[in-house]
C-alpha atoms as a PDB file:
ATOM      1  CA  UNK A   1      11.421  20.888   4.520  1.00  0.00           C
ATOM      2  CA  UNK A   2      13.807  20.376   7.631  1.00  0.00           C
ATOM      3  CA  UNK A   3      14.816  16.826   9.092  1.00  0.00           C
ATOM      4  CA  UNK A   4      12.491  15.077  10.677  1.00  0.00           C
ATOM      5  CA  UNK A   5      12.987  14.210  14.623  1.00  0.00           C
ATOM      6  CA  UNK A   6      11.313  12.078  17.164  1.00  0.00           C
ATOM      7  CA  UNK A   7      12.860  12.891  20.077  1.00  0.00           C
ATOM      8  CA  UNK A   8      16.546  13.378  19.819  1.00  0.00           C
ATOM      9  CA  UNK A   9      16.234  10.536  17.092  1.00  0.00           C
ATOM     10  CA  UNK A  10      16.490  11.778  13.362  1.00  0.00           C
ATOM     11  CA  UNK A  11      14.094   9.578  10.981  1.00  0.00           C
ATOM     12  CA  UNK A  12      16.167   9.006   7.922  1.00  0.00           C
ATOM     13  CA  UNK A  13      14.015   9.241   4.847  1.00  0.00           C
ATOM     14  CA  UNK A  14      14.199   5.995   3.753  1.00  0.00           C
ATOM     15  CA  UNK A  15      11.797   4.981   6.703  1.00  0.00           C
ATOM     16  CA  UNK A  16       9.548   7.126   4.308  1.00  0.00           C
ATOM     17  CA  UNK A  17      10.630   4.535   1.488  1.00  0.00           C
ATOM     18  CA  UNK A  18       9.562   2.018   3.350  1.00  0.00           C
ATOM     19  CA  UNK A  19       6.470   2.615   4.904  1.00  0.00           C
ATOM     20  CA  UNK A  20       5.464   3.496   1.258  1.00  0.00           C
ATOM     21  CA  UNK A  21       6.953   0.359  -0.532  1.00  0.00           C
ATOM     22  CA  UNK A  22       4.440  -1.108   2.147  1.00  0.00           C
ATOM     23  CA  UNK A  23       1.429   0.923   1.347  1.00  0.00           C
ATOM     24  CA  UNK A  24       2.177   0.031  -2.220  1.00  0.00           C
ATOM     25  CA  UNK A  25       2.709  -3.368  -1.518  1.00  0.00           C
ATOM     26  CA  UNK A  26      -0.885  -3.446   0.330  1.00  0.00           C
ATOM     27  CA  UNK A  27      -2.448  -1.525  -2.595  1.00  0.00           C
ATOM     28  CA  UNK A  28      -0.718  -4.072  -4.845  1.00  0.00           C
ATOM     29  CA  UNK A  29      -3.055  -6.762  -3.437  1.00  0.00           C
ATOM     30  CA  UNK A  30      -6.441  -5.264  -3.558  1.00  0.00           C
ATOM     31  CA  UNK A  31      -6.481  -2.801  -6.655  1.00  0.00           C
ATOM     32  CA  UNK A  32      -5.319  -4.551 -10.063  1.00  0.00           C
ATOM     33  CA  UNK A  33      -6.941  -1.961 -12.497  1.00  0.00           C
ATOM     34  CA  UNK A  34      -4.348   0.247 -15.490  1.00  0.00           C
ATOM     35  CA  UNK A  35      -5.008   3.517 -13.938  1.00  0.00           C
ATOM     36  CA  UNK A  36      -4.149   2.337 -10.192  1.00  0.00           C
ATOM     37  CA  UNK A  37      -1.057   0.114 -11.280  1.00  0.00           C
ATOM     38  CA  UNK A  38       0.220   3.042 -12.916  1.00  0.00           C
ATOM     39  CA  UNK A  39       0.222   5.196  -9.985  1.00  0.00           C
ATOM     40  CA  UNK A  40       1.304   2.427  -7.756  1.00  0.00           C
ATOM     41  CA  UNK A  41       4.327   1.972  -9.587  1.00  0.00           C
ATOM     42  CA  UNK A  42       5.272   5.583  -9.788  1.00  0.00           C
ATOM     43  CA  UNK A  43       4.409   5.455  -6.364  1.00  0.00           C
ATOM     44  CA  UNK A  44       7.162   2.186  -5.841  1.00  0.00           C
ATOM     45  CA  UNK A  45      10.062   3.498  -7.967  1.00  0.00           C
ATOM     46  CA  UNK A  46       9.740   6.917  -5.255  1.00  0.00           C
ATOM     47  CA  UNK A  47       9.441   4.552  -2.598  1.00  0.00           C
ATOM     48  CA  UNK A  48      12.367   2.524  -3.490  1.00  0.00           C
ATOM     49  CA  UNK A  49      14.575   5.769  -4.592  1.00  0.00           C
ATOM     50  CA  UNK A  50      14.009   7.008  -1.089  1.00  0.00           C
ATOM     51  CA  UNK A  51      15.876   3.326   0.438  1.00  0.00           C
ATOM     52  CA  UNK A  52      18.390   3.317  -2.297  1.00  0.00           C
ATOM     53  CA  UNK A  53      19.203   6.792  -2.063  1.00  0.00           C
ATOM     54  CA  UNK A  54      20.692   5.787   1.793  1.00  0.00           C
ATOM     55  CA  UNK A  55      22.101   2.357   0.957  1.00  0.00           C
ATOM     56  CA  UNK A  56      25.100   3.130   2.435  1.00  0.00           C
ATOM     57  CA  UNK A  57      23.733   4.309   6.010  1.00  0.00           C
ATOM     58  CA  UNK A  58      21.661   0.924   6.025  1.00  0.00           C
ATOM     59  CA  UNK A  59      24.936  -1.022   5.486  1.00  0.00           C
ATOM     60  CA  UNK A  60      26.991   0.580   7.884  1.00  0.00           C
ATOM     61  CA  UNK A  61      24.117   1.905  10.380  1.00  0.00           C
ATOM     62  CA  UNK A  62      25.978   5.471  10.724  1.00  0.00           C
ATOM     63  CA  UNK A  63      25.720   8.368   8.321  1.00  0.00           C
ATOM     64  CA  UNK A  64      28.484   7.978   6.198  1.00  0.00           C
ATOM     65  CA  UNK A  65      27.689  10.635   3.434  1.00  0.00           C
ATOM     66  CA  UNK A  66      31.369  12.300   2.953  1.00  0.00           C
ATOM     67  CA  UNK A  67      33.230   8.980   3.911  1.00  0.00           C
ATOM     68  CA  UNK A  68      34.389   6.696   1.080  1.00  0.00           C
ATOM     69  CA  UNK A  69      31.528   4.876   2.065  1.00  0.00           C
ATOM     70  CA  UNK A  70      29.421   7.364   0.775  1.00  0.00           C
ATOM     71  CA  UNK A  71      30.879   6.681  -2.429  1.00  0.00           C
ATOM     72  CA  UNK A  72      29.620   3.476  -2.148  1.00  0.00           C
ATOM     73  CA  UNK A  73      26.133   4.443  -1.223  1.00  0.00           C
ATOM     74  CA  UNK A  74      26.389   6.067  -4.852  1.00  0.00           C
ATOM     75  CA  UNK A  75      27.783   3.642  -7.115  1.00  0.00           C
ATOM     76  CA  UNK A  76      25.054   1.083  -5.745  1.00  0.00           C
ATOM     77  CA  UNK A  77      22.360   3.294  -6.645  1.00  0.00           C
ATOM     78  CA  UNK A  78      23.854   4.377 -10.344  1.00  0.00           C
ATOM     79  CA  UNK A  79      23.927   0.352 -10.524  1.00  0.00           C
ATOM     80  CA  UNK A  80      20.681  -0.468  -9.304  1.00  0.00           C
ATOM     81  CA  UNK A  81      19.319   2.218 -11.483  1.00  0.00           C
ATOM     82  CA  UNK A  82      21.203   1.088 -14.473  1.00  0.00           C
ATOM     83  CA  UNK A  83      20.417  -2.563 -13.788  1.00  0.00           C
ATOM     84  CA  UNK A  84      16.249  -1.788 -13.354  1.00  0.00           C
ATOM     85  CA  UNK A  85      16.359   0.396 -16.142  1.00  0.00           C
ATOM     86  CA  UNK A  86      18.007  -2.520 -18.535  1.00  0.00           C
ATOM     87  CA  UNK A  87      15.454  -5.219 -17.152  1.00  0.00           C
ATOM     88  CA  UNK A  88      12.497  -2.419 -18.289  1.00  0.00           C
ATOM     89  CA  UNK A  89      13.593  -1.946 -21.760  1.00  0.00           C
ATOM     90  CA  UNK A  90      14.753  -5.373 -22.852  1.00  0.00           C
ATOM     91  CA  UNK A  91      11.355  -6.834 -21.410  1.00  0.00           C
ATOM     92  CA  UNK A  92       8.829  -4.644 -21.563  1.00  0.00           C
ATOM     93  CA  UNK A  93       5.947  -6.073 -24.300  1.00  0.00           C
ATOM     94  CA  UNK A  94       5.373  -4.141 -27.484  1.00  0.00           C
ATOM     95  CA  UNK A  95       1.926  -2.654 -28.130  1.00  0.00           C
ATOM     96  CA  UNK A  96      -0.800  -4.178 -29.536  1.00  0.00           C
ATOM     97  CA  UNK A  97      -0.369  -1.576 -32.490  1.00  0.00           C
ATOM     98  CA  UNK A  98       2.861  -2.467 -33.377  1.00  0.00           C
ATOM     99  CA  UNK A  99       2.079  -6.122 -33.743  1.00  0.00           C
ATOM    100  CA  UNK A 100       1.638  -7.410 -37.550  1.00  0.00           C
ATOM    101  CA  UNK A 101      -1.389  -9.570 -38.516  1.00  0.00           C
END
């Protein structure tokens, strides 16, 4: 899959990121059942990988991929990953299975 252009203007894919964060978002409100909350989050952690991914071209507002700006754009997503990652494992709830009566 090529970029995608409107015009002479190139849509950066974490416009995609965020138009889904909002469909999610939307989604999030109506539909509360296991089987839709599971697809909504795999659904979010795309849509958020997709702004992350560019963090650095929506700081500085120019593509700054080989720049040391780039660089940045990197370590903020090995943090962010790191940091979500942490906050899922230390507080996600044990199953009911594991519990003792």
């Amino acid at each position: 899959m090529g970029n995608v252009h409107v015009g002479r203007v190139h849509i950066h894919h974490y416009i995609w990121g965020i138009l889904l964060l909002i469909v999610v978002g939307a989604c999030g409100l109506v539909e509360r059942t296991p089987v839709w909350r599971t697809w909504m989050g795999l659904a979010f952690g795309i849509g958020l990988a997709l702004v992350v991914d560019e963090a650095a071209l929506l700081i500085e507002l120019k593509d700054v991929y080989w720049n040391r700006q780039g660089g940045i754009s990197i370590a903020i997503a090995i943090i962010l990953i790191g940091v979500a990652g942490s906050i899922l494992a230390f507080t996600r709830a044990p199953h009911a299975e594991t519990t003792t009566r």
